[in-house]
C-alpha atoms as a PDB file:
ATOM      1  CA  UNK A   1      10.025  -1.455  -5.178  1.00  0.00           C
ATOM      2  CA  UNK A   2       6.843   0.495  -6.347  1.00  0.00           C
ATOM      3  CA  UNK A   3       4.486  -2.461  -6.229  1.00  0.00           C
ATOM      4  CA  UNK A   4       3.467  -5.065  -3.962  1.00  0.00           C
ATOM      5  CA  UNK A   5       5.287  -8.379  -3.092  1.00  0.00           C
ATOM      6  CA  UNK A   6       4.836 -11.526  -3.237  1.00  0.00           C
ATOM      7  CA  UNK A   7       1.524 -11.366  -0.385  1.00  0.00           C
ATOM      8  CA  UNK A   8      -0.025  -7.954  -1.897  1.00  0.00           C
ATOM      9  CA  UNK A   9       2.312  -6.003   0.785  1.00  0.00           C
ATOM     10  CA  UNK A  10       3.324  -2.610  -0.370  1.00  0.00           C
ATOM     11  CA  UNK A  11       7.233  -2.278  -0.679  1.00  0.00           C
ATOM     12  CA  UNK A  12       7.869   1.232  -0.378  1.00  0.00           C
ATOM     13  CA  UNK A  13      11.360   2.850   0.275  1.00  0.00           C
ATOM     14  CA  UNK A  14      11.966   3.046   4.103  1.00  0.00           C
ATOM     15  CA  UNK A  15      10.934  -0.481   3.924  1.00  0.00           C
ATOM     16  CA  UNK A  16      13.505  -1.322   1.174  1.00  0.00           C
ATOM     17  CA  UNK A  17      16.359   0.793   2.507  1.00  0.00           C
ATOM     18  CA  UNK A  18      15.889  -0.926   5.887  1.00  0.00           C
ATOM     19  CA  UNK A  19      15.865  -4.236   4.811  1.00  0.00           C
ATOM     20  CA  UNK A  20      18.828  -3.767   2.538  1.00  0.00           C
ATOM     21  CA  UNK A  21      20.395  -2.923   5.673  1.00  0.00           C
ATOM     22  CA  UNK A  22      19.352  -5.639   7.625  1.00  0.00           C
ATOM     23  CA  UNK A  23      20.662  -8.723   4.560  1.00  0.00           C
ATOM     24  CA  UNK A  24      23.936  -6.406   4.576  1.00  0.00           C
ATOM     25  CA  UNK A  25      24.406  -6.910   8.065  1.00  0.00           C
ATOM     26  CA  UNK A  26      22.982 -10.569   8.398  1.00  0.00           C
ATOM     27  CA  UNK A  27      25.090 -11.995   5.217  1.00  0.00           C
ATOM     28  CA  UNK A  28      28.635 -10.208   6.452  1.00  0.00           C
ATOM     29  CA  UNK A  29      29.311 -12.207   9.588  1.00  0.00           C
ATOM     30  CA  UNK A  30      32.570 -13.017   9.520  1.00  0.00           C
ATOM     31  CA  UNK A  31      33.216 -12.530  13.189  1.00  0.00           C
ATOM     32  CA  UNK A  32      30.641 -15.316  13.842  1.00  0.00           C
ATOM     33  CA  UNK A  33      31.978 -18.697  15.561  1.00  0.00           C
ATOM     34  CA  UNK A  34      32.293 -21.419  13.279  1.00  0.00           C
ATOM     35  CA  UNK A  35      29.347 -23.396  14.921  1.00  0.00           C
ATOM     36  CA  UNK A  36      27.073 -20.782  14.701  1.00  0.00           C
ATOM     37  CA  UNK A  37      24.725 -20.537  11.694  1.00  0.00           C
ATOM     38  CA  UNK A  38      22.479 -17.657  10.340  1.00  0.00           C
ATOM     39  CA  UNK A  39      19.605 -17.550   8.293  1.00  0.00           C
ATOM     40  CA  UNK A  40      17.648 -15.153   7.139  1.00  0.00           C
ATOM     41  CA  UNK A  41      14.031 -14.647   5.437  1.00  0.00           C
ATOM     42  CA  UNK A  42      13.601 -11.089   4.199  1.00  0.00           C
ATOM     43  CA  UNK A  43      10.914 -10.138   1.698  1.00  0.00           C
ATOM     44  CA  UNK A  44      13.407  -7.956  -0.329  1.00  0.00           C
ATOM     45  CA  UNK A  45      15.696 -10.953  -1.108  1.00  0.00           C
ATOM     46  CA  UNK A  46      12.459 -12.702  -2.418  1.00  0.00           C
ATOM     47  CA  UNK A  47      11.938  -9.471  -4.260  1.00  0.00           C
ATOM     48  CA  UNK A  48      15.579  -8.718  -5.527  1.00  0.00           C
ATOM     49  CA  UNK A  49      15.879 -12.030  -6.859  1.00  0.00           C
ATOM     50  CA  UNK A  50      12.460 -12.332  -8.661  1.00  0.00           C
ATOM     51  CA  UNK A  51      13.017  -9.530 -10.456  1.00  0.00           C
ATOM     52  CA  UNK A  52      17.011 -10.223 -11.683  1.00  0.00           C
ATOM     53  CA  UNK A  53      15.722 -13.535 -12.882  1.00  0.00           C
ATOM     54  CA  UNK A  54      12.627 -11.989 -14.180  1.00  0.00           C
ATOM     55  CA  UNK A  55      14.305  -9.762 -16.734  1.00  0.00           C
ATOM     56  CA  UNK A  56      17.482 -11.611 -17.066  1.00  0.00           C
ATOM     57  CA  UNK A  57      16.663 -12.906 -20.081  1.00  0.00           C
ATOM     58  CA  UNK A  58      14.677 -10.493 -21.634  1.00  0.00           C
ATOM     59  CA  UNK A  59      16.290 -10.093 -24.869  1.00  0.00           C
ATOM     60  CA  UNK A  60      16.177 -13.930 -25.662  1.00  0.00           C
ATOM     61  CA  UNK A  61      12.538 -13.824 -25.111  1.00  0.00           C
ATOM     62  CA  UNK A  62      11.585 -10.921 -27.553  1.00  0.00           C
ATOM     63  CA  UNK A  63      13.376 -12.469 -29.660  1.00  0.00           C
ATOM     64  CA  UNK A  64      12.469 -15.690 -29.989  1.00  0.00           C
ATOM     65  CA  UNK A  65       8.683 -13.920 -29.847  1.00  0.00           C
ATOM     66  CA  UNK A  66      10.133 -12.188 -33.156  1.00  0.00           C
ATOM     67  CA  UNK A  67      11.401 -15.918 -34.669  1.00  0.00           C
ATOM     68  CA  UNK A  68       7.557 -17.216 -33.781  1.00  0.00           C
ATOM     69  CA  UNK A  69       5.926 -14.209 -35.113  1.00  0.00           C
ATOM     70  CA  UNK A  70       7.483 -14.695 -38.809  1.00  0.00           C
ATOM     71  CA  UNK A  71       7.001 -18.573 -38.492  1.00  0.00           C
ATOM     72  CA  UNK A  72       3.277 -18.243 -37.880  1.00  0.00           C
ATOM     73  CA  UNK A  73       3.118 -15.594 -40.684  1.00  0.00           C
ATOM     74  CA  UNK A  74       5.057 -17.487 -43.290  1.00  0.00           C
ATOM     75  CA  UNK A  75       2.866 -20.975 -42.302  1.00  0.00           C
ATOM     76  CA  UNK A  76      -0.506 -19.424 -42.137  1.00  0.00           C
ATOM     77  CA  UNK A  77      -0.263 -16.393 -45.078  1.00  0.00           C
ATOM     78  CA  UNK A  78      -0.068 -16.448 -48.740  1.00  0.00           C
ATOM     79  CA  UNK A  79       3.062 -15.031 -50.433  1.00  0.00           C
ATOM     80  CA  UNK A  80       0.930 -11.940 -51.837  1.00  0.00           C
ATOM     81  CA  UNK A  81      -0.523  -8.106 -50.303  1.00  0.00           C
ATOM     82  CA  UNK A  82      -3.869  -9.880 -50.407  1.00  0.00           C
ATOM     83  CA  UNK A  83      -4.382 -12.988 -47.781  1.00  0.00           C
ATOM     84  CA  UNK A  84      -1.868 -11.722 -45.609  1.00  0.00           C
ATOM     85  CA  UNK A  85      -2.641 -12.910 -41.955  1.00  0.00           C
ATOM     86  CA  UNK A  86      -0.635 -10.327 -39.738  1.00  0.00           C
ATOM     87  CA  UNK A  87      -3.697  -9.691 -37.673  1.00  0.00           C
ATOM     88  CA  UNK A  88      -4.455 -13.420 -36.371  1.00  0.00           C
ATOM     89  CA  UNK A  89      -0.586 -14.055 -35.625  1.00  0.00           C
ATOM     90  CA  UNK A  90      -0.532 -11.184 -33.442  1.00  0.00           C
ATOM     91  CA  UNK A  91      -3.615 -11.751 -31.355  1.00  0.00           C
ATOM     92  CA  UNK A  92      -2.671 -15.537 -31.283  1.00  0.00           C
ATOM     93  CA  UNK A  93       1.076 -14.161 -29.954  1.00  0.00           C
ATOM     94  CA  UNK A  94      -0.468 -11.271 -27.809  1.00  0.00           C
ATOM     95  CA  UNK A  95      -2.659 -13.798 -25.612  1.00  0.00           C
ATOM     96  CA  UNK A  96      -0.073 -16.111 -25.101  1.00  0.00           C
ATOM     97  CA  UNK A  97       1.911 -13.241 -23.740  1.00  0.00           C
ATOM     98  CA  UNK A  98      -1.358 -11.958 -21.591  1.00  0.00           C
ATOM     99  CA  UNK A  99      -1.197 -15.676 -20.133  1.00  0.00           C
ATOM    100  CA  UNK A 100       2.444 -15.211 -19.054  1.00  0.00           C
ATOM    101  CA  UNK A 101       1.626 -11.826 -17.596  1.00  0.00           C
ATOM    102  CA  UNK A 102      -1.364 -13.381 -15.973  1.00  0.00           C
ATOM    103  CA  UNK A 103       1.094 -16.520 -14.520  1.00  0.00           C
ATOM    104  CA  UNK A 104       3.277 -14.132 -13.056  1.00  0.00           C
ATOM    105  CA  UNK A 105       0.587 -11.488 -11.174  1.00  0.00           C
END
């Protein structure tokens, strides 16, 4: 909503509100006749749906980054306060997240 699409197009509210409008009154046709067909292309349903399935599933992602953080700390530290490796596993796990950050735009 406060960002740009898909194409780098800004999405601001009038825009949004409108095309809410316009899939609400597209997608109710019940009065149609049954030969007649309607589809429609709208950014916002792009955009709506991107983002539901975006953070859908955000809290099985943090924490299965949680699960990989204490594998790579228990496989690649000793078991004392000296040659602990805390620093390494979290760049290693911060650029694979900047990569998925980077995939998305």
């Amino acid at each position: 909503l406060h960002g740009t699409a898909s194409r780098g197009e800004k999405v601001d509210v009038i825009s949004y509100e409108f095309e809410g409008r316009m899939i609400d009154m597209f997608t109710g046709r019940e009065e149609m006749p049954g030969h007649m067909e309607l589809f429609t292309n709208i950014q916002r349903q792009f955009f709506d749906s991107f983002v539901g399935q975006t953070f859908k599933d955000m809290d099985k992602l943090v924490l299965g980054y949680i699960l990989v953080f204490v594998y790579v700390n228990s496989m690649l530290s000793k078991f004392n306060f000296v040659e602990q490796r805390l620093g390494l596993s979290v760049v290693g796990i911060m650029s694979v997240f900047m990569g998925m950050v980077l995939a998305y735009g």
